[in-house]
Each structure stands twice: as structure tokens, then as C-alpha cells.
N, C-alpha and C. Protein backbone atom coordinates (compact mmCIF):
# COMPACT_ATOMS: atom_id res chain seq x y z
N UNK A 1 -5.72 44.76 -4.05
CA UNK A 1 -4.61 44.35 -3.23
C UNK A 1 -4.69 42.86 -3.03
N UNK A 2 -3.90 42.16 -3.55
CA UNK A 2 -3.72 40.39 -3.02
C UNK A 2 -3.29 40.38 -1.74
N UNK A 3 -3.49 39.33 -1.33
CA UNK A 3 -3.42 38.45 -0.13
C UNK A 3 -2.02 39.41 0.76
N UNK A 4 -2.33 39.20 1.82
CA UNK A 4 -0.98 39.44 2.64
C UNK A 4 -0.10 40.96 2.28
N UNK A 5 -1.06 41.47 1.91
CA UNK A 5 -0.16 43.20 1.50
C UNK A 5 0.45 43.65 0.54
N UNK A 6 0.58 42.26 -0.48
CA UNK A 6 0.94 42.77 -1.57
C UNK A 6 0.60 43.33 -2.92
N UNK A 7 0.84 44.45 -3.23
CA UNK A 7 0.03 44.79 -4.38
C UNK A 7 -0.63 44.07 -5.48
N UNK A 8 -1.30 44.46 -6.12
CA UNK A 8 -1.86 43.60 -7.25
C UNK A 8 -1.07 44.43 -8.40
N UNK A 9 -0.78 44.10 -9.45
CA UNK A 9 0.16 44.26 -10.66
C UNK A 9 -1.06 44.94 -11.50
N UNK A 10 -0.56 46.11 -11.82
CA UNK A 10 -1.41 46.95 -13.10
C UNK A 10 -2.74 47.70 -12.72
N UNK A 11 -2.65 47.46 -11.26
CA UNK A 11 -3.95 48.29 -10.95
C UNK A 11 -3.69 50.04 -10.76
N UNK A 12 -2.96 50.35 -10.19
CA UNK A 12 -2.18 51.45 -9.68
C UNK A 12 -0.82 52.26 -10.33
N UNK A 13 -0.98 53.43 -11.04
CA UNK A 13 0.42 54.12 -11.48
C UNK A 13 0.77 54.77 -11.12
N UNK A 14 1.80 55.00 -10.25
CA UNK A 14 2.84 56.15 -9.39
C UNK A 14 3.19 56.87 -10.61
N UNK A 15 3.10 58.28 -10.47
CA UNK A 15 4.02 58.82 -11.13
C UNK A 15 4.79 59.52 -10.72
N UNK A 16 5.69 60.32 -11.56
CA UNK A 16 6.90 61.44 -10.95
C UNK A 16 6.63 62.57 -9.79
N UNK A 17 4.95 62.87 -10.05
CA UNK A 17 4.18 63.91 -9.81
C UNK A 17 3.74 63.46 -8.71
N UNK A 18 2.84 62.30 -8.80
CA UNK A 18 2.86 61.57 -7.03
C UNK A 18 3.81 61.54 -6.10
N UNK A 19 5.02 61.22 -6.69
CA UNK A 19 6.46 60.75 -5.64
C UNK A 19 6.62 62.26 -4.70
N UNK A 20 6.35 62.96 -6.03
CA UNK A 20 7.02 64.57 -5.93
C UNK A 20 5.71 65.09 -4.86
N UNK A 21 4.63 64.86 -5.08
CA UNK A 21 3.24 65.77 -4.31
C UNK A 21 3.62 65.03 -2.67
N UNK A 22 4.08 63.28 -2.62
CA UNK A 22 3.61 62.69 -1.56
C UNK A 22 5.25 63.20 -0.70
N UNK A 23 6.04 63.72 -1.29
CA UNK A 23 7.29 63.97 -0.78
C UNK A 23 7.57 65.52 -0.23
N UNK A 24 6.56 65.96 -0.94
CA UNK A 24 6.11 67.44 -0.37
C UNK A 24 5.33 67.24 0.93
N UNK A 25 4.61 66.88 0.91
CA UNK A 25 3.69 66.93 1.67
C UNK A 25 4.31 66.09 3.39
N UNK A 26 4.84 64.81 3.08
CA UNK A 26 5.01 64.09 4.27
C UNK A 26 6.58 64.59 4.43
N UNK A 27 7.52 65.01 3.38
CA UNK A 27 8.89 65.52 3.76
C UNK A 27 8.27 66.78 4.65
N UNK A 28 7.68 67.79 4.09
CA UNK A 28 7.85 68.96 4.52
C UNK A 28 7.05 69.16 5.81
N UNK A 29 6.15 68.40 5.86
CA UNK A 29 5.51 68.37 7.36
C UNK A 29 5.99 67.43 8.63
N UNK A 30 6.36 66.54 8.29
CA UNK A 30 7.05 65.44 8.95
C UNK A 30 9.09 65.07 8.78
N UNK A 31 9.26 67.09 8.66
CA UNK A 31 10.81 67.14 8.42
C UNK A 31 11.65 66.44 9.68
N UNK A 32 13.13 66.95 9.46
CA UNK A 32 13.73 66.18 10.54
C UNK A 32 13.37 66.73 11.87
N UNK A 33 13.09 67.90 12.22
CA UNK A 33 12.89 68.78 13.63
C UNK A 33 11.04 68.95 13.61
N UNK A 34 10.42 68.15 12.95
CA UNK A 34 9.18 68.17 12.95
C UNK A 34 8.68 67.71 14.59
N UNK A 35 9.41 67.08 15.22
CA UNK A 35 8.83 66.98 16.70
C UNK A 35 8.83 68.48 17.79
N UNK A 36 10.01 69.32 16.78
CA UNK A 36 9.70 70.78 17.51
C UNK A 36 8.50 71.21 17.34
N UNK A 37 7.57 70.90 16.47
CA UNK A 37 6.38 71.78 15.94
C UNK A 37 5.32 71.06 16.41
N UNK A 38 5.69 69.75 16.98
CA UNK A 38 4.56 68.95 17.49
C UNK A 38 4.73 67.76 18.62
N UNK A 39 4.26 67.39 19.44
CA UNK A 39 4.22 66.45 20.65
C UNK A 39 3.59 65.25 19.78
N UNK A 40 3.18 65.10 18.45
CA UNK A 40 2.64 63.51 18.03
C UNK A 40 2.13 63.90 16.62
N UNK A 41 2.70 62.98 15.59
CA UNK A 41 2.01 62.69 14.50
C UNK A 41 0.35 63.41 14.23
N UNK A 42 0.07 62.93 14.69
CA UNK A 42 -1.45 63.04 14.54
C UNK A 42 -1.63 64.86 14.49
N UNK A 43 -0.94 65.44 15.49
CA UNK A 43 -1.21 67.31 15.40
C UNK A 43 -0.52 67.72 14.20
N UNK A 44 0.73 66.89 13.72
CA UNK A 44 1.29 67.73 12.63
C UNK A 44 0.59 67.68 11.61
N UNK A 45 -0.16 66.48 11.47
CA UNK A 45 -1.67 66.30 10.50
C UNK A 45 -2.78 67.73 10.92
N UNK A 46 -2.77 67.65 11.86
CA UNK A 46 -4.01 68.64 12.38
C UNK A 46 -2.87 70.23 12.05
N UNK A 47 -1.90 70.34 12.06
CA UNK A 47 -1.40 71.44 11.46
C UNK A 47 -1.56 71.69 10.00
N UNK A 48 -1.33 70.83 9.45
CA UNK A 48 -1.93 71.11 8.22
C UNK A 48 -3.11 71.55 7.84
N UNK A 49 -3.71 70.62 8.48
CA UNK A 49 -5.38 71.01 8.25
C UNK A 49 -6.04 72.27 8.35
N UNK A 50 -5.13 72.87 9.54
CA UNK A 50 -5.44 74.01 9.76
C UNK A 50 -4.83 75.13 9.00
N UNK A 51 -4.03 74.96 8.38
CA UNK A 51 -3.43 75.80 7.51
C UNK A 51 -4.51 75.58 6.09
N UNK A 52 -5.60 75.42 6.36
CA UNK A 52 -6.39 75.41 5.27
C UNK A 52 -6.00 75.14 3.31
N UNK A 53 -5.91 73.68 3.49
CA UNK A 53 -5.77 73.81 2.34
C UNK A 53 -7.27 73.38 1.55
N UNK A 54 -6.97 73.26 0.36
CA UNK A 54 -8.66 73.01 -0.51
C UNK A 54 -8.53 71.76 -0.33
N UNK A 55 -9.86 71.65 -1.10
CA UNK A 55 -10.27 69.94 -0.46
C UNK A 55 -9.73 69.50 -1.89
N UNK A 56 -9.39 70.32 -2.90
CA UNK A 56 -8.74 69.69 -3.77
C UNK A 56 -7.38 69.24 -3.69
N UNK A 57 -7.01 69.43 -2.72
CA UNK A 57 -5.47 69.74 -2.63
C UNK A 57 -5.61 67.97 -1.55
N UNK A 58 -6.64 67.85 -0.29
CA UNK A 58 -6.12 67.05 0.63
C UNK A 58 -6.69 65.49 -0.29
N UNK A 59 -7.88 66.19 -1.06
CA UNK A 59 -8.11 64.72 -1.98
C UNK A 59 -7.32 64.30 -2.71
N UNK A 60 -6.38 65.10 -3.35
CA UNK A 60 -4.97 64.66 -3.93
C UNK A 60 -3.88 63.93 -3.65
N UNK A 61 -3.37 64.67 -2.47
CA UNK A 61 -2.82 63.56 -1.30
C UNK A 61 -3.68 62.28 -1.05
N UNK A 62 -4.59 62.53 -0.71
CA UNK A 62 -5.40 61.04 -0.77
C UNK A 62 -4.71 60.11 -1.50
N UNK A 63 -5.37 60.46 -2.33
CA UNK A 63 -5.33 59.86 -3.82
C UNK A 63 -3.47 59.39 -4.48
N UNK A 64 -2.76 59.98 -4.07
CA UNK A 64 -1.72 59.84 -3.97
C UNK A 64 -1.12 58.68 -2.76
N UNK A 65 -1.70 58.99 -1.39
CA UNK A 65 -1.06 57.80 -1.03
C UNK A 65 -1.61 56.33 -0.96
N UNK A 66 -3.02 56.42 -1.56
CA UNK A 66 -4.05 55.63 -1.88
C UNK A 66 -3.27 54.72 -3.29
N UNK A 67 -2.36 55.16 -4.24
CA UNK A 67 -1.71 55.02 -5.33
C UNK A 67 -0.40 54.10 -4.70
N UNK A 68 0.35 54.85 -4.12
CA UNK A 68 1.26 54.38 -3.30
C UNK A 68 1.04 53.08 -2.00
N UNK A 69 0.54 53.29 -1.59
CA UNK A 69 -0.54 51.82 -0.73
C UNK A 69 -0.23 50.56 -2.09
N UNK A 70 -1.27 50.92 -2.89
CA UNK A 70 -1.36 49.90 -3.54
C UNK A 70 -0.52 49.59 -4.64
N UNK A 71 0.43 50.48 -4.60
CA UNK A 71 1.64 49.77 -5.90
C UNK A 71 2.78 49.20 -5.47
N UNK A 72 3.14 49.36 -3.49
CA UNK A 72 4.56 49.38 -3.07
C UNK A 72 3.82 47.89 -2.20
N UNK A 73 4.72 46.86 -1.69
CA UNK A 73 4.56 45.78 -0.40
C UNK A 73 5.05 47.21 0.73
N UNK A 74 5.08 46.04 1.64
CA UNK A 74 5.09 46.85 3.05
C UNK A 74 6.34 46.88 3.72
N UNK A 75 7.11 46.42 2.79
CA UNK A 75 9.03 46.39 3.29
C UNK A 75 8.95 47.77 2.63
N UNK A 76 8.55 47.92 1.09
CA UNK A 76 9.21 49.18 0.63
C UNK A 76 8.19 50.22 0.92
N UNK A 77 7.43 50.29 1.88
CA UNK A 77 6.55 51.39 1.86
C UNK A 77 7.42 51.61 3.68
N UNK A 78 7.84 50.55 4.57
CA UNK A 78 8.33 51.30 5.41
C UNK A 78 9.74 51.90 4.95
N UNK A 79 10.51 51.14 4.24
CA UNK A 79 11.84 52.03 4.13
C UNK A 79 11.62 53.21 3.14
N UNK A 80 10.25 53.42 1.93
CA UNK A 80 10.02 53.98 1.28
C UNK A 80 9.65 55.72 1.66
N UNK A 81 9.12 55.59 3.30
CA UNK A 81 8.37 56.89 3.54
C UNK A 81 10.08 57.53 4.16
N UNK A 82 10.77 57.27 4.79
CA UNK A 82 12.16 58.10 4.85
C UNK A 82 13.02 58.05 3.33
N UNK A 83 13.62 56.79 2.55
CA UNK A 83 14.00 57.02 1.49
C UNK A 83 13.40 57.81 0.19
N UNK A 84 12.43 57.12 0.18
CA UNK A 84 11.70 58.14 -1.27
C UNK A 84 11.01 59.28 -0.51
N UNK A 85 10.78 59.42 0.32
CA UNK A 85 9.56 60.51 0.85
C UNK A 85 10.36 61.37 1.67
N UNK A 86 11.17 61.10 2.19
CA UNK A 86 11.68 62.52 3.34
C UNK A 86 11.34 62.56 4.93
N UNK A 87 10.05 61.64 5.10
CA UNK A 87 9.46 61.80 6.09
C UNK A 87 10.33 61.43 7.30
N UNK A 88 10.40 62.13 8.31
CA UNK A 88 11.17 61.44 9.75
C UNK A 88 10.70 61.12 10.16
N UNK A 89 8.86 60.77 10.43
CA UNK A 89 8.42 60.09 11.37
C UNK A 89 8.57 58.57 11.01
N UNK A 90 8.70 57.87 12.26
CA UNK A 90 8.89 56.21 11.94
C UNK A 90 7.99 55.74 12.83
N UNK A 91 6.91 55.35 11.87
CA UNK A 91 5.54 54.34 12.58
C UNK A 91 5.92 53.34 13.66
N UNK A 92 6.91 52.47 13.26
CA UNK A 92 7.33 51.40 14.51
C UNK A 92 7.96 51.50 15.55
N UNK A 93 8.11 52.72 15.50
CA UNK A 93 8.51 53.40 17.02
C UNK A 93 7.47 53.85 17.61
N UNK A 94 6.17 53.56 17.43
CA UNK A 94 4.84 54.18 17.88
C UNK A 94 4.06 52.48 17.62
N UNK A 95 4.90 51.21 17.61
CA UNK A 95 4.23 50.34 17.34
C UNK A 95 3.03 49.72 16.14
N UNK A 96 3.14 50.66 14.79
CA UNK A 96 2.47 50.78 13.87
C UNK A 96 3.29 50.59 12.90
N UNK A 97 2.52 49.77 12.01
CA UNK A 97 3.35 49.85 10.11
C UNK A 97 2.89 51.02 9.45
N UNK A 98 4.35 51.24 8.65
CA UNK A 98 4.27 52.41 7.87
C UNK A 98 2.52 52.04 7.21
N UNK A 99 2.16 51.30 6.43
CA UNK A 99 0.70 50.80 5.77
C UNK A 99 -0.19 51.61 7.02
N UNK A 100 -0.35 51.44 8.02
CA UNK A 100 -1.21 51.19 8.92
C UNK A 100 -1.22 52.93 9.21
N UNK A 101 -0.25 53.05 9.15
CA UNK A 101 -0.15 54.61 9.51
C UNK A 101 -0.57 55.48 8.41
N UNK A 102 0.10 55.39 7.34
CA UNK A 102 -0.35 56.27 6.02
C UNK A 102 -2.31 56.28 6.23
N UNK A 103 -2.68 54.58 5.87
CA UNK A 103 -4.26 54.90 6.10
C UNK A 103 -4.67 55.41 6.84
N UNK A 104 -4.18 55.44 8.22
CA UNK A 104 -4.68 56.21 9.81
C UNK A 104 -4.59 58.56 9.02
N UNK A 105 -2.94 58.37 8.33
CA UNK A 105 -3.61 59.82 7.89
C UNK A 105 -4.68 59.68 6.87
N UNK A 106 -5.01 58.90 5.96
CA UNK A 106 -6.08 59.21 5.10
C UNK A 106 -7.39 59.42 5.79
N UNK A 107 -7.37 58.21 6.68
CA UNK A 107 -8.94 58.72 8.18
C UNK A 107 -8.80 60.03 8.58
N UNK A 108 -7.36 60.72 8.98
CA UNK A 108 -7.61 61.61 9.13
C UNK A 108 -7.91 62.85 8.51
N UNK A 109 -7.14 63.04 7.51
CA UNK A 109 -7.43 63.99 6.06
C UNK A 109 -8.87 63.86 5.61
N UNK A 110 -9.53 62.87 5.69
CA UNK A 110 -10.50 62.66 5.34
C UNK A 110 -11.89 63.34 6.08
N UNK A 111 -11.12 63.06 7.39
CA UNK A 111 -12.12 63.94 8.64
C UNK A 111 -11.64 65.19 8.80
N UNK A 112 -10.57 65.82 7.72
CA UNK A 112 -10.12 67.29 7.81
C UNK A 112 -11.45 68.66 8.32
């Protein structure tokens, strides 16, 4: 990653399959009525978790938004997680960048 958030060129390849895994995952958990299923970000993570998936499955996601981190700047990763991704939660309404937040779930997935 260079200076100031912006990706470095050729390190990182998104593919169709990433867009598609990271759009599953943050669309379908973080849908539009996703605040019915949860009082904060952080439990709808912990809902997942608990729905037991394999560790192959949450290292994937990892790895996926670990891909995404480092191929998008931080304009298109916040308009990126509602446009390309589905997701309704919006980090800066909780005082956080989309960046800041995605890694906060990888800490957490990580501590699944």
C-alpha cells in the first residue's frame, strides 16, 4: 500500500469471484433491514460467526477483503461497500472509514 491509502499497482487482483463472495457476504448480512437483526455492526459479525461457518470459508472473506483494501483508494471503497457490495451499513455514521471498518471486521473474523 503507498503512502496515504492508496493502493500500490499490480500487487492485488479482484476478481469476479471476490466481488461476488465479498457481496454475498457483506450484502446479505448487512442487508437493508439488517438493523432488525441487530442493535450494531459488530453482532451482525458475531451472527455470522455463530452460524458456524469453516475457517475456510471466514479465511476467504479475509482474503477477499484483504484483496479489496488493497486494490480500491478510500473514496471507492466507501462508495464501493453500498455500490458494488450491497452493504447498508455506513461506517461514517458511526464516525469510521469504510477502510477502517472492513479491517475492524477482519480483527474480528479473525477472533471468530
Amino acid at each position: 500500500m503507498a503512502v496515504g491509502g492508496e493502493p500500490s499497482q499490480g500487487i492485488y487482483t479482484m476478481t469476479t469471484s471476490d466481488i461476488a463472495g465479498l457481496r454475498s457476504f457483506l450484502g446479505g448480512y448487512f442487508h437493508e433491514d439488517w438493523e432488525m437483526d441487530a442493535s450494531e455492526p459488530d453482532e451482525v459479525i458475531a451472527q455470522f460467526l455463530r452460524s458456524r461457518p469453516s475457517r475456510d470459508e471466514i479465511d476467504r472473506i479475509i482474503a477477499q477483503i484483504g484483496r479489496y483494501l488493497g486494490e480500491k483508494n478510500d473514496a471507492v471503497i466507501e462508495r464501493g461497500l453500498f455500490e458494488e457490495l450491497d452493504c447498508y451499513y455506513l461506517p461514517t455514521a458511526d464516525d469510521m472509514s469504510a477502510r477502517n471498518w472492513l479491517k475492524h471486521v477482519v480483527d474480528l473474523l479473525n477472533k471468530g
